[in-house]
Protein backbone atom coordinates (compact mmCIF):
# COMPACT_ATOMS: atom_id res chain seq x y z
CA UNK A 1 -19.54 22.98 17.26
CA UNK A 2 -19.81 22.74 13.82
CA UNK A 3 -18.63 26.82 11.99
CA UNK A 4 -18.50 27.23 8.71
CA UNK A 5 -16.55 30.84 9.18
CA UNK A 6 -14.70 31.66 12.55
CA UNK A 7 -13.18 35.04 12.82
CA UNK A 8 -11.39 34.68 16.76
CA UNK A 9 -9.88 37.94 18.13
CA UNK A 10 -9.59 40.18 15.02
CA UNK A 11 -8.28 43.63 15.19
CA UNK A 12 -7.69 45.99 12.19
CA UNK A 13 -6.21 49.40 12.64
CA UNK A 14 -6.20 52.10 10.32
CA UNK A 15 -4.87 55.87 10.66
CA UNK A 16 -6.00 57.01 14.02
CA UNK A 17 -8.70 54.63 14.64
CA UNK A 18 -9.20 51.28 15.73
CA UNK A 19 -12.04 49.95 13.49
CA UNK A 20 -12.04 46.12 15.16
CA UNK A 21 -10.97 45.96 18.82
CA UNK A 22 -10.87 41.89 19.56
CA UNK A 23 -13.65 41.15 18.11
CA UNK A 24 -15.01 37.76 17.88
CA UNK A 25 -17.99 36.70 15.43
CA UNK A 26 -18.67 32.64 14.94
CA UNK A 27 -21.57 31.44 12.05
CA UNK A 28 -22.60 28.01 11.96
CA UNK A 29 -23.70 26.03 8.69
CA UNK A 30 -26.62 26.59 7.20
CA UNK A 31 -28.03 29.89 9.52
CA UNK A 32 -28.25 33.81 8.63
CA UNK A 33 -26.12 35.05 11.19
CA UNK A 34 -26.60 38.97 11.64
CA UNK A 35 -23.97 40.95 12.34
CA UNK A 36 -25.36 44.70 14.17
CA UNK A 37 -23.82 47.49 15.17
CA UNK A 38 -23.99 51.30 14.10
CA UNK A 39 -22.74 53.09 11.68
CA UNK A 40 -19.30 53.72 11.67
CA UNK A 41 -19.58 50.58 14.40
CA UNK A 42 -16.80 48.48 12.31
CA UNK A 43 -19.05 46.09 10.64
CA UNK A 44 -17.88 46.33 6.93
CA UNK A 45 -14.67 46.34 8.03
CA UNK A 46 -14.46 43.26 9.96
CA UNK A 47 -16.44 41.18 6.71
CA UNK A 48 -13.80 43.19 4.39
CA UNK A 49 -10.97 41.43 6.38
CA UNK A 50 -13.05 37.88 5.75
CA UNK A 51 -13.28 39.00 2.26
CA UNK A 52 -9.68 39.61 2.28
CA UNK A 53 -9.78 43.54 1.28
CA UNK A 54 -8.07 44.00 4.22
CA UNK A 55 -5.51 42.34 6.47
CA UNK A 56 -5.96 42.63 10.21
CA UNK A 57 -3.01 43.37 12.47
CA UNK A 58 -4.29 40.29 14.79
CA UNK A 59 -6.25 37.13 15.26
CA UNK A 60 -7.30 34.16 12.85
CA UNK A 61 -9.82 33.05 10.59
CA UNK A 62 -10.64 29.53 10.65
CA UNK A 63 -13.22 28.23 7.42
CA UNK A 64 -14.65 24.82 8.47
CA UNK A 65 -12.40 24.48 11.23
CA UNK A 66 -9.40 25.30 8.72
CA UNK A 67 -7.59 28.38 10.04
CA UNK A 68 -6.34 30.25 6.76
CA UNK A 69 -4.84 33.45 5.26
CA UNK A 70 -6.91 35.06 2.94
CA UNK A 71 -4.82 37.49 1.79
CA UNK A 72 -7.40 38.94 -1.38
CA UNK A 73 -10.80 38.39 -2.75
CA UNK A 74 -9.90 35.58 -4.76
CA UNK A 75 -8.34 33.55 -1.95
CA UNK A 76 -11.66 34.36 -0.47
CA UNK A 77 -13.61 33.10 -3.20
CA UNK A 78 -11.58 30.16 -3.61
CA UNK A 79 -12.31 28.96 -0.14
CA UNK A 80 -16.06 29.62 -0.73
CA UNK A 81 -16.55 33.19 0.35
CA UNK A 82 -18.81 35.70 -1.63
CA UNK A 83 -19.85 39.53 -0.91
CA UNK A 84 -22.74 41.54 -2.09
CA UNK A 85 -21.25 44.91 -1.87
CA UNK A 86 -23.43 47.88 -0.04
CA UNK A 87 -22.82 49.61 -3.30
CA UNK A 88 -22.90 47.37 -6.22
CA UNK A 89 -19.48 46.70 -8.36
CA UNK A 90 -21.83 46.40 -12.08
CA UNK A 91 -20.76 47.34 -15.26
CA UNK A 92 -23.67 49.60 -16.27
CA UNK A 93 -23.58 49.35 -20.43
CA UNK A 94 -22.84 45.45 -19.51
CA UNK A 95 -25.23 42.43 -19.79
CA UNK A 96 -26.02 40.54 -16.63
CA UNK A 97 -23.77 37.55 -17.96
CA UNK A 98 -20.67 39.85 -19.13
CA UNK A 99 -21.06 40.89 -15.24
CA UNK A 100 -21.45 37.98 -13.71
CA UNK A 101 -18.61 36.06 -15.78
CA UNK A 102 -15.99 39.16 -15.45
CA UNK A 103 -12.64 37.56 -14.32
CA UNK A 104 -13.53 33.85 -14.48
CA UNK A 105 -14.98 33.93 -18.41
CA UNK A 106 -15.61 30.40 -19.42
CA UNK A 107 -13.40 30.25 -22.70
CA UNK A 108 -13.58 27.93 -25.73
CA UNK A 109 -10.98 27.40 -28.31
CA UNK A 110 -9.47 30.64 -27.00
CA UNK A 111 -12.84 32.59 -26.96
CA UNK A 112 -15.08 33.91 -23.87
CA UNK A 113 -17.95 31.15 -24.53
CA UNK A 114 -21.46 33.34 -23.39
CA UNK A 115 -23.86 31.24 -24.64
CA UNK A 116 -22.39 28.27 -22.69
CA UNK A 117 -22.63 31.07 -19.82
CA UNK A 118 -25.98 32.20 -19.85
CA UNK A 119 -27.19 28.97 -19.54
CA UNK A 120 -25.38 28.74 -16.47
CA UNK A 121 -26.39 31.40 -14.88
CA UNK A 122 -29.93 30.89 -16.20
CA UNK A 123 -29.64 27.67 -14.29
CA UNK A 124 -28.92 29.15 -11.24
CA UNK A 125 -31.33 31.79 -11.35
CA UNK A 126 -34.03 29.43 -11.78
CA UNK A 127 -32.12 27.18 -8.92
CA UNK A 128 -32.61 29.85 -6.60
CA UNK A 129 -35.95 31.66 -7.78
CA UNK A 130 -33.92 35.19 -8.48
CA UNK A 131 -36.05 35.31 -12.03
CA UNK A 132 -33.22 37.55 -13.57
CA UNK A 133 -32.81 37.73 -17.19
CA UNK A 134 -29.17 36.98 -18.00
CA UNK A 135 -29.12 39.04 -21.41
CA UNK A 136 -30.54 42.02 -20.29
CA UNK A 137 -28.06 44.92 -20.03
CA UNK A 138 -27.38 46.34 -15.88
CA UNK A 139 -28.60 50.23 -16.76
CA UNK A 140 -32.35 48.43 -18.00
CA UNK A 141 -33.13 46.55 -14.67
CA UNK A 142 -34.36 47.64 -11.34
CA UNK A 143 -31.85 48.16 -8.04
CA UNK A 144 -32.92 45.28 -6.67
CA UNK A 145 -32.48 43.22 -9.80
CA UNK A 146 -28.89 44.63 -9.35
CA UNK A 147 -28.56 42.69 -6.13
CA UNK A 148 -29.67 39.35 -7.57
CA UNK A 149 -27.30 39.81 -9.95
CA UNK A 150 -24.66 40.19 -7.44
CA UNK A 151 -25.72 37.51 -5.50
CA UNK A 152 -25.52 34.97 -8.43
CA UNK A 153 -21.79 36.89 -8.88
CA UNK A 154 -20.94 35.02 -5.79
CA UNK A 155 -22.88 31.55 -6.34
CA UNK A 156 -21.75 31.27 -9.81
CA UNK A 157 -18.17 31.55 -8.36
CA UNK A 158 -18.82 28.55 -6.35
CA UNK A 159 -19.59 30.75 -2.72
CA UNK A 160 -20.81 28.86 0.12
CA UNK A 161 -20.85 31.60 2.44
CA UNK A 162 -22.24 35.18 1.18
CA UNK A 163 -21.53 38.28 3.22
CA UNK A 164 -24.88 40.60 2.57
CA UNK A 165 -23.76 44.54 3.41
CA UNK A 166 -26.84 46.34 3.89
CA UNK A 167 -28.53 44.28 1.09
CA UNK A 168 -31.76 45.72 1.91
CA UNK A 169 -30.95 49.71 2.35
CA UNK A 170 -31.82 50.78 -1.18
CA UNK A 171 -35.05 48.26 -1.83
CA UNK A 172 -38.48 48.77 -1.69
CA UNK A 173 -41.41 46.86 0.52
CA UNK A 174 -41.90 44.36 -1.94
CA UNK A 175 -37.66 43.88 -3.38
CA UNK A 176 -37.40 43.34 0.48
CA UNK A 177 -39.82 40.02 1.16
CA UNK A 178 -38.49 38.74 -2.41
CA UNK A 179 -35.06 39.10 -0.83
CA UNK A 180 -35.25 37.55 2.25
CA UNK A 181 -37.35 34.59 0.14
CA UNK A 182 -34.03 34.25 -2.24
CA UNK A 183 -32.40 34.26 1.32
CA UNK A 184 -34.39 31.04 2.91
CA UNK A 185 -33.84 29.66 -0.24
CA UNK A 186 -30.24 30.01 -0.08
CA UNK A 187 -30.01 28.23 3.04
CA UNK A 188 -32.24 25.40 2.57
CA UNK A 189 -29.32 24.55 -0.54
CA UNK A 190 -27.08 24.76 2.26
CA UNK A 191 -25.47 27.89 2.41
CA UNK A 192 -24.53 30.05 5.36
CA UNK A 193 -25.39 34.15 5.28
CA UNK A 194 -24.20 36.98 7.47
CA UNK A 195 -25.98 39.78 6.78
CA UNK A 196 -25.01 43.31 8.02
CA UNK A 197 -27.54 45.31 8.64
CA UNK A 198 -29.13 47.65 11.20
CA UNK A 199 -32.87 47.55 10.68
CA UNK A 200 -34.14 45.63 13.78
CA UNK A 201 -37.52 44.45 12.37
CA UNK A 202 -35.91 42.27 9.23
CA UNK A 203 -33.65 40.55 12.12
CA UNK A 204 -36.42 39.43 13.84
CA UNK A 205 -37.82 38.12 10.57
CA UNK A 206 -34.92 36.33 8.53
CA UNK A 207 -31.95 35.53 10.87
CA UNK A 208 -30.98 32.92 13.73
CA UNK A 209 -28.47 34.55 15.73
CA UNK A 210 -26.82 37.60 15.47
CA UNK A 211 -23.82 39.56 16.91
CA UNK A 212 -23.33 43.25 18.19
CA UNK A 213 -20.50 45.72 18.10
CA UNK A 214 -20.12 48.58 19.53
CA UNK A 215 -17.39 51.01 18.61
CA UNK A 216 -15.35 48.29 17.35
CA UNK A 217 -15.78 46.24 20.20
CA UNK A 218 -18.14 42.73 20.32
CA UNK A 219 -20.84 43.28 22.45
CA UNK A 220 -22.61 40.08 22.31
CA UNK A 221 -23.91 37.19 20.56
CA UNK A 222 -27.87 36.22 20.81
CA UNK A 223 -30.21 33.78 19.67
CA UNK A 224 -32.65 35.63 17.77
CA UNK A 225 -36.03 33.72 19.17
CA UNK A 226 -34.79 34.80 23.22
CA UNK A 227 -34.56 38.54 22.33
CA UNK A 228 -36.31 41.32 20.89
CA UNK A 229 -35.80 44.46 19.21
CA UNK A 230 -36.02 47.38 22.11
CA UNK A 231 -32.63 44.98 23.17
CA UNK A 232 -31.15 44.95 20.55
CA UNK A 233 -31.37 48.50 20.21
CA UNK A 234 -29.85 49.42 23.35
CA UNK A 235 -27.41 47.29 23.16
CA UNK A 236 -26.44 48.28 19.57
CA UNK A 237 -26.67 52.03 20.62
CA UNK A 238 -25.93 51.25 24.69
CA UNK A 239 -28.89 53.32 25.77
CA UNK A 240 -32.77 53.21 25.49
CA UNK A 241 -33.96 53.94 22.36
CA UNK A 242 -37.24 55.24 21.55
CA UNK A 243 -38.88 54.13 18.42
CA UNK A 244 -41.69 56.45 18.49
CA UNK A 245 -40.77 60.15 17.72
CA UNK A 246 -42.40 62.58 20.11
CA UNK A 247 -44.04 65.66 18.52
CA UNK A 248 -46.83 68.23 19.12
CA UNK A 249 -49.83 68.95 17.07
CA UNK A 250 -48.54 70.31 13.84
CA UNK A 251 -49.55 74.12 13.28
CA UNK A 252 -49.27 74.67 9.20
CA UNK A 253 -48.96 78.09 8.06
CA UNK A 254 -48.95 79.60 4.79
CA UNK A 255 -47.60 77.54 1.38
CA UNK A 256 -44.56 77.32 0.97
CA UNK A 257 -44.11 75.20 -2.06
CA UNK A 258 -47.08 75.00 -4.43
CA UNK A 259 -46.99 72.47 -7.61
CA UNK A 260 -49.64 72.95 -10.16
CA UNK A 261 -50.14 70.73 -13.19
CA UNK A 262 -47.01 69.24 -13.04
CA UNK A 263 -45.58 67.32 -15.73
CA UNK A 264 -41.97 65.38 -16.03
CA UNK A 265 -40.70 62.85 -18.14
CA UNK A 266 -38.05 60.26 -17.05
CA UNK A 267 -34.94 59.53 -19.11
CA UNK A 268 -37.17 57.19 -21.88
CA UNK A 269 -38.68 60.52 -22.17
CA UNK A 270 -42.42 59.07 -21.07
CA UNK A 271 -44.35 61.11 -19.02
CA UNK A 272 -43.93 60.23 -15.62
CA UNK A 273 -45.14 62.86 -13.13
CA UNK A 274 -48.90 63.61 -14.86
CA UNK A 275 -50.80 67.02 -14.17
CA UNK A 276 -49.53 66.88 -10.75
CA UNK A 277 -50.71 69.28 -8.02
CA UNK A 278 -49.13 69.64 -4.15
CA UNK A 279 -48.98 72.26 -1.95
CA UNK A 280 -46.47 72.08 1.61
CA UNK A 281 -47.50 74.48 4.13
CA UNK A 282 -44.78 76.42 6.74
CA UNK A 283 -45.08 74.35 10.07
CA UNK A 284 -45.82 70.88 8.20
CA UNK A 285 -44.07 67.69 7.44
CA UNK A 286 -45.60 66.34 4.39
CA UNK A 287 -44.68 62.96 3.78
CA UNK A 288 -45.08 61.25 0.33
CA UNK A 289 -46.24 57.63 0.20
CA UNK A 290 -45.62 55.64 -2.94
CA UNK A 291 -44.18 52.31 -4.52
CA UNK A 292 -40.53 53.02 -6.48
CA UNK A 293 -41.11 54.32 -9.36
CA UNK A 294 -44.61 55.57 -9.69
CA UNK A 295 -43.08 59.51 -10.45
CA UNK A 296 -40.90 60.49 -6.97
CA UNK A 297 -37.56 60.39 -8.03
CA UNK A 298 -38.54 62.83 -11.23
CA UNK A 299 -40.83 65.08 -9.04
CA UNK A 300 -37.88 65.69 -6.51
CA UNK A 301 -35.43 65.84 -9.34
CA UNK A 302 -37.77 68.79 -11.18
CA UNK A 303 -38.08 70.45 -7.51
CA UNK A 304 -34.55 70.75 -7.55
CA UNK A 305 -33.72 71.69 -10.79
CA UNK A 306 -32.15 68.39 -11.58
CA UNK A 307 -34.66 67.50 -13.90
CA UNK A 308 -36.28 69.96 -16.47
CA UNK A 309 -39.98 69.76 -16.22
CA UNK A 310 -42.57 69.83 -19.47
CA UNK A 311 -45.42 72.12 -17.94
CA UNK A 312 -46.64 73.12 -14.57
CA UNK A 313 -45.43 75.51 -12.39
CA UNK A 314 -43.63 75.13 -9.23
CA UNK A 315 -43.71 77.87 -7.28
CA UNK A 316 -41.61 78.60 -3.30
CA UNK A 317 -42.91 81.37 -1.46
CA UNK A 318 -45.19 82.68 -4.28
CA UNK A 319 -41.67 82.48 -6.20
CA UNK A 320 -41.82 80.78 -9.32
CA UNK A 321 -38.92 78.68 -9.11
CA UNK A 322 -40.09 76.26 -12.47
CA UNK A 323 -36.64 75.14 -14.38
CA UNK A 324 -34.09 76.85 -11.95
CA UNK A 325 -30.93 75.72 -12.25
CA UNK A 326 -30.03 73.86 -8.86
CA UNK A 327 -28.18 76.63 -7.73
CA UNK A 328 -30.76 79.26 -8.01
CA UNK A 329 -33.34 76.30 -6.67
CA UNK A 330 -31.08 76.46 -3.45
CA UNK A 331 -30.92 80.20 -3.45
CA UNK A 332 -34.63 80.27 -3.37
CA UNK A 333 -34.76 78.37 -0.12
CA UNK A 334 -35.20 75.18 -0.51
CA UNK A 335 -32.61 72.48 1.31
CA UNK A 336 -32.14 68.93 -0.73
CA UNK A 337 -31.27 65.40 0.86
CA UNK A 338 -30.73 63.25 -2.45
CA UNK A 339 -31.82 60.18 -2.39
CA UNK A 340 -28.50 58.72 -4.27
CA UNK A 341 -26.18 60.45 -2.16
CA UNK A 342 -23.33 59.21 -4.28
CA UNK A 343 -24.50 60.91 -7.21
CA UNK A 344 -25.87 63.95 -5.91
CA UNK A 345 -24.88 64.34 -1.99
CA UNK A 346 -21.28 64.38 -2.09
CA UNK A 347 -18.18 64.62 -4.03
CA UNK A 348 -16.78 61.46 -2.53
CA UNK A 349 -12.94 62.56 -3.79
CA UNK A 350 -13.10 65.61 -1.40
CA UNK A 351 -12.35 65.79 2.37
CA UNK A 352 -15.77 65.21 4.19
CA UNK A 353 -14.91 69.27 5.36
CA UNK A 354 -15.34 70.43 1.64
CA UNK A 355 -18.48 68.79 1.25
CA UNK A 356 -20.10 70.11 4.38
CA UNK A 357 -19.96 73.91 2.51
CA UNK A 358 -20.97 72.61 -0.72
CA UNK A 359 -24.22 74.74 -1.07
CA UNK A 360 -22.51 78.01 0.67
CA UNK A 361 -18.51 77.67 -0.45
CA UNK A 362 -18.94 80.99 -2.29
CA UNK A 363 -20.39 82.50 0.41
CA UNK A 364 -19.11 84.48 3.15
CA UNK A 365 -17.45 83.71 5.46
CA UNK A 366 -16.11 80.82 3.28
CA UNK A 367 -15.02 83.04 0.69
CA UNK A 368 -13.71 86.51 -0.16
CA UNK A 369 -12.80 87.79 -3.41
CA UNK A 370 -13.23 84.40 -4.60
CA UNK A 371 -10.59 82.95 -2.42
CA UNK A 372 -11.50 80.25 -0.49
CA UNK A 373 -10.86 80.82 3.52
CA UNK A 374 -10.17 77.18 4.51
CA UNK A 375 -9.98 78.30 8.77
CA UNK A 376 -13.52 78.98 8.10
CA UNK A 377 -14.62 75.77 5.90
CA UNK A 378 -12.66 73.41 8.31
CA UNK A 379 -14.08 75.32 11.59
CA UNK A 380 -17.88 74.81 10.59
CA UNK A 381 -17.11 71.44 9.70
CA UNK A 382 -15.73 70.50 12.79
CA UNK A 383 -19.01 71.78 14.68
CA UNK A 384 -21.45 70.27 12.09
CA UNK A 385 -19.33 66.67 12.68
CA UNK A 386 -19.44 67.30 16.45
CA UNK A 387 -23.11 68.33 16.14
CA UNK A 388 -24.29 64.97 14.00
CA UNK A 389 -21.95 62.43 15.33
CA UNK A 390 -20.20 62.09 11.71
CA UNK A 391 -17.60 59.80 12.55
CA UNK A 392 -14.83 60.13 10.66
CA UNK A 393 -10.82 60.36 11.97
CA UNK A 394 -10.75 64.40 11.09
CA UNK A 395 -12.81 66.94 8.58
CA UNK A 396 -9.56 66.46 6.03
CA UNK A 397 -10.63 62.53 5.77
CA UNK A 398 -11.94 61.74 2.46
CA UNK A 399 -16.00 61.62 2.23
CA UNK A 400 -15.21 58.39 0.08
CA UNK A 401 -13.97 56.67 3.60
CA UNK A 402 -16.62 57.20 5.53
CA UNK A 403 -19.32 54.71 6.08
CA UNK A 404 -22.54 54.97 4.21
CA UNK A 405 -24.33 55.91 7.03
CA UNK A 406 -22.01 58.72 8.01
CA UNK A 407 -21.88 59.97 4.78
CA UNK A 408 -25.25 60.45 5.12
CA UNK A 409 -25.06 62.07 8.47
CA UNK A 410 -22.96 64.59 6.82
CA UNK A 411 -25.55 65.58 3.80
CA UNK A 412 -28.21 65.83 6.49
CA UNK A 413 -25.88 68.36 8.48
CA UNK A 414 -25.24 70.52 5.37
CA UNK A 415 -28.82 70.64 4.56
CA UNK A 416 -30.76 71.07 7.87
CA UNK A 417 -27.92 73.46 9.10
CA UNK A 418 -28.83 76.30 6.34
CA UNK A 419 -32.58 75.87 8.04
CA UNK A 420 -34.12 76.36 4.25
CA UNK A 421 -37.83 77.94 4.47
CA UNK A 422 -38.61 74.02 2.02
CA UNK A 423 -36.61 71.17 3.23
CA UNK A 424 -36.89 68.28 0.69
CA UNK A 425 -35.66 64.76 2.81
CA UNK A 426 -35.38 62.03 -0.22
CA UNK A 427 -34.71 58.70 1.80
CA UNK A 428 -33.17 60.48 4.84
CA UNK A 429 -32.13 57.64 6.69
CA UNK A 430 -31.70 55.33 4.25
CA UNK A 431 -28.38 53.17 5.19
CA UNK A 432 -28.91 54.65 9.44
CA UNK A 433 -28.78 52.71 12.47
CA UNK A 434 -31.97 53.49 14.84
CA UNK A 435 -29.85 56.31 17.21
CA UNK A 436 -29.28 58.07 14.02
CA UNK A 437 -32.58 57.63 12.89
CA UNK A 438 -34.33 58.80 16.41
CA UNK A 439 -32.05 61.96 15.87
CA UNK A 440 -32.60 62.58 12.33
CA UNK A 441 -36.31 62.52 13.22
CA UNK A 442 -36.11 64.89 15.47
CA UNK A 443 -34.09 67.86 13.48
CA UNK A 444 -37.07 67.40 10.80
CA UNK A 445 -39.28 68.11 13.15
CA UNK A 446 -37.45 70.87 14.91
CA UNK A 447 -36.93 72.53 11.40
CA UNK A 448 -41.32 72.29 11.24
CA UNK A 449 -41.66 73.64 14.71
CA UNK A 450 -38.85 76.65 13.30
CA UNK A 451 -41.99 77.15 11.01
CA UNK A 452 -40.24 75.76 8.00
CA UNK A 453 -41.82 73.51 5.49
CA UNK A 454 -40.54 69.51 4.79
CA UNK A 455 -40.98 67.08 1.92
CA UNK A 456 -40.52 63.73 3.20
CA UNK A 457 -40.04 60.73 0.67
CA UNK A 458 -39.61 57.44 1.55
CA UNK A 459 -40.43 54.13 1.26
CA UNK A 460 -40.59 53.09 4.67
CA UNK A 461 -43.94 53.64 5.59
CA UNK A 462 -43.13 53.35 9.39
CA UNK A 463 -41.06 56.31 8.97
CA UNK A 464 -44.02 58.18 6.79
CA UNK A 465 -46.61 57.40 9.71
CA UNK A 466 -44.25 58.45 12.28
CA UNK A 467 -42.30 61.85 11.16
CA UNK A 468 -45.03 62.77 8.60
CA UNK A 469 -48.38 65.70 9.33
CA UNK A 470 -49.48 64.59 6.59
CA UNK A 471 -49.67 62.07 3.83
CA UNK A 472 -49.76 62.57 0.48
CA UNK A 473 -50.22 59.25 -1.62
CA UNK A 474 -48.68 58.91 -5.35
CA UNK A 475 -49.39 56.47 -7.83
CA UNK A 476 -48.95 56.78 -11.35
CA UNK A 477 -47.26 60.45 -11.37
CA UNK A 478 -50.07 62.09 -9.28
CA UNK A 479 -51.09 62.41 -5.72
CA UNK A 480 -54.26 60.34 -5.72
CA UNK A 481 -54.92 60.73 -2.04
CA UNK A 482 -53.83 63.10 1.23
CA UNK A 483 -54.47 61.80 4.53
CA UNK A 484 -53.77 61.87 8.17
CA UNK A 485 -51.55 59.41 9.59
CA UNK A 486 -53.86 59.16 12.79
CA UNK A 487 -56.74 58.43 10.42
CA UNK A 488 -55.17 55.43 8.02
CA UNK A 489 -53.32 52.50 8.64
CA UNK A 490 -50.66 50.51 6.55
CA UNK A 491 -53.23 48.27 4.91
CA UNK A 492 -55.32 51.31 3.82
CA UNK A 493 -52.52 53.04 2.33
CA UNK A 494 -50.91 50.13 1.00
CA UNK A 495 -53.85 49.60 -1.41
CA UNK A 496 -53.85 53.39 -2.18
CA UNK A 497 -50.13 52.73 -3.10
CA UNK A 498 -51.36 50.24 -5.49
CA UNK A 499 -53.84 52.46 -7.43
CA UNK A 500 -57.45 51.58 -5.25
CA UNK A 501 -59.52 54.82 -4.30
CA UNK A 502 -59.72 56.06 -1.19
CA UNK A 503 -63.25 54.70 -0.88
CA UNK A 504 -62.49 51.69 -2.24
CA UNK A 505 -59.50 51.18 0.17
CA UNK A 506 -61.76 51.92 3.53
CA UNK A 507 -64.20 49.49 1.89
CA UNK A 508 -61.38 46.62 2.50
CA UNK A 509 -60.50 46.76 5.84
């Protein structure tokens, strides 16, 4: 058989944990091979050790039937090897070209040559369909722009293999069919992909074969076309999964939050969020339905008192909470999953125990006097990591070492744990594996059967349909439509996403 990347019998240790246990993983030429598993399941780990990040204590890696050592990223690139980071490594006041060339700048007469350069790269853009500008700075262009720019990163460094982390977990609907495009491109050039990933339903779509760990451990290897997704699932999780949540007949209450005439600018200082008006009721999961950047991220961010807002009123309990600083926001009751939990989940220098009493640290019984009482921090963070399945090798481990998704797991704990009377959820299972998901599901709807209120954002509108009471549709920074999840469909709501009335929308189907 004909590989373009063996890895045979690799096993990396770290402190505590066995991340790779003997696992095995073959990709043949010119296929998107998917590599599975949970979070926390060892995945980035074993394509860091291809990638030469990090050396494993045992087994080989053969490239085109070569065994090698690649001992750092540049051996790796130098035998063809590329990786699009889960988080992306861009210089944000840098152009796309001054990114891309970083390291390896073409040079002439002893200066970095960029004109020669963009026309390189706007070679291979065009090669490959990407349509990315190379003079345009990083901060200007969307997040999924980003990832085309990493992508040409590795092509423009000659990579014949590219290792995809979650390439998909921060785009939207339409970023994701333009990626997976750029990826049957890729491979009709020749090149081979392994893409890590959890989400079932873009497996299915895009890839050939794809392997499963489990806890470190290979699990198998399938061909795509013989299998299906309620398999993969179990044996991802190793138990029955069930991809519809089960709830009863919501019972809304009283409002809880009430937004009247809201209006926020973003950071061009353009009105964004226009005269909006939205009310969440006690005993409701209100789920917001809208393409990126039509006014959610600045409506959650003026909830929250991360963003000031222009005029309006937002009011929590009959509390009017407008311009609270996000302390007092928090104070007032209201819970907050970011939806960049980097920037505003976690202090990722900080054991993973600090962070789960980041909204209560001044609190009793984690303080007294203003003296921090550790026993107490470190006790309720062991039973909020027991309680979520964080998986991390003890509360003292850094939050930066944990896995995307189980840095996520933690924020979730934090925030559903202080059982606010508003619970925003801003991408809650962005970067989860379906177990997580199933259970994440459920504690939002536990906290509406409590009688508390949720604001669900999210761009996956299976997730909307499923968790959500209700639907509330922006576009253009204002809720142009609410309805029922039992009474819609995706095609309906998809054109109400894209501006069409609600009449207009049923007209269509």
């Amino acid at each position: 058989m004909d590989y373009a990347i063996e890895m045979l019998n690799i096993r990396k240790e770290f402190p505590g944990i066995v991340a790779n246990d003997d696992i095995t993983i073959q990709v043949k030429k010119q296929e998107i091979h998917a590599l599975l598993g949970e979070n926390g399941a060892g995945k980035s780990t074993l394509m860091n050790v291809l990638f030469g990040l990090y050396q494993p204590e045992k087994g080989e890696i053969r490239v085109e039937g070569k065994k090698v050592n690649i001992t750092d990223p540049n051996i790796a690139n130098d035998l063809g090897i590329g990786m699009v980071h889960q988080h992306f490594m861009l210089v944000d006041t840098y152009t796309v070209t001054q990114n891309i060339i970083l390291g390896s700048e073409p040079t002439k007469f002893g200066k970095v040559n960029l004109k020669h350069a963009e026309q390189e790269i706007q070679a291979l853009s065009d090669r490959y369909g990407l349509n990315v500008d190379p003079t345009a700075k990083i901060r200007d262009i969307s997040v999924g722009m980003q990832q085309r720019v990493e992508i040409l990163k590795t092509l423009y460094r000659g990579a014949n293999v590219l290792i995809l982390d979650e390439p998909t977990a921060v785009l939207t609907p339409q970023e994701i069919k333009e990626l997976i495009d750029i990826m049957n491109s890729l491979v009709a050039e020749g090149k081979s992909i392994i893409l890590i990933t959890h989400k079932l339903k873009e497996i299915m779509q895009v890839c050939d074969r794809c392997t499963v760990i489990r806890k470190g451990k290979g699990i198998d290897t399938l061909n795509v076309k013989d299998t299906n997704v309620n398999e993969l699932a179990s044996l991802m999780v190793g138990r029955e999964i069930s991809f519809k949540t089960e709830k009863k007949e919501a019972i809304p209450q009283e409002n809880v939050l009430s937004i009247t005439n809201l209006n926020v600018q973003d950071i061009r200082r353009v009105n964004i969020v226009k005269g909006l008006n939205l009310d969440v009721r006690a005993g409701e999961i209100v789920g917001i339905a809208g393409i990126d950047g039509n006014g959610q991220t600045e409506l959650v961010e003026a909830i929250t008192g991360l963003r000031k807002a222009q005029s309006g009123s937002i009011k929590v309990s009959n509390k009017d909470i407008t311009n609270f600083k996000p302390r007092k926001v928090t104070e007032s009751g209201i819970g907050h999953i970011p939806q960049d939990r980097h920037k505003y989940g976690l202090v990722l220098d900080f054991a993973i125990g600090d962070n789960m009493v980041l909204q209560t640290y001044y609190q009793k019984p984690f303080s007294k006097n203003k003296i921090l009482n550790f026993k107490e921090i470190y006790k309720k963070a062991n039973e909020l990591i027991e309680e979520y399945d964080v998986r991390t090798p003890s509360e003292y481990t850094k939050a930066s070492a944990l896995s995307g998704g189980n840095q996520q797991k933690a924020i979730i704990a934090r925030e559903v744990d202080r059982s606010p009377d508003l619970l925003i959820a801003a991408q809650p299972t962005r970067g989860l594996d379906v177990g997580a998901i199933e259970f994440i599901h459920n504690k939002l709807i536990e906290e509406r059967d409590k009688g508390k209120a949720v604001l669900l954002i999210s761009f996956e509108l299976d997730e909307i349909f499923d968790v959500s009471d209700r639907i509330a549709v922006m576009f253009d920074g204002q809720i142009v439509a609410n309805v029922k999840p039992d009474e819609t469909d995706e095609h309906e709501l998809g054109l109400l996403m894209a501006g069409s009335n609600k009449d207009e929308a049923g007209e269509t189907q």
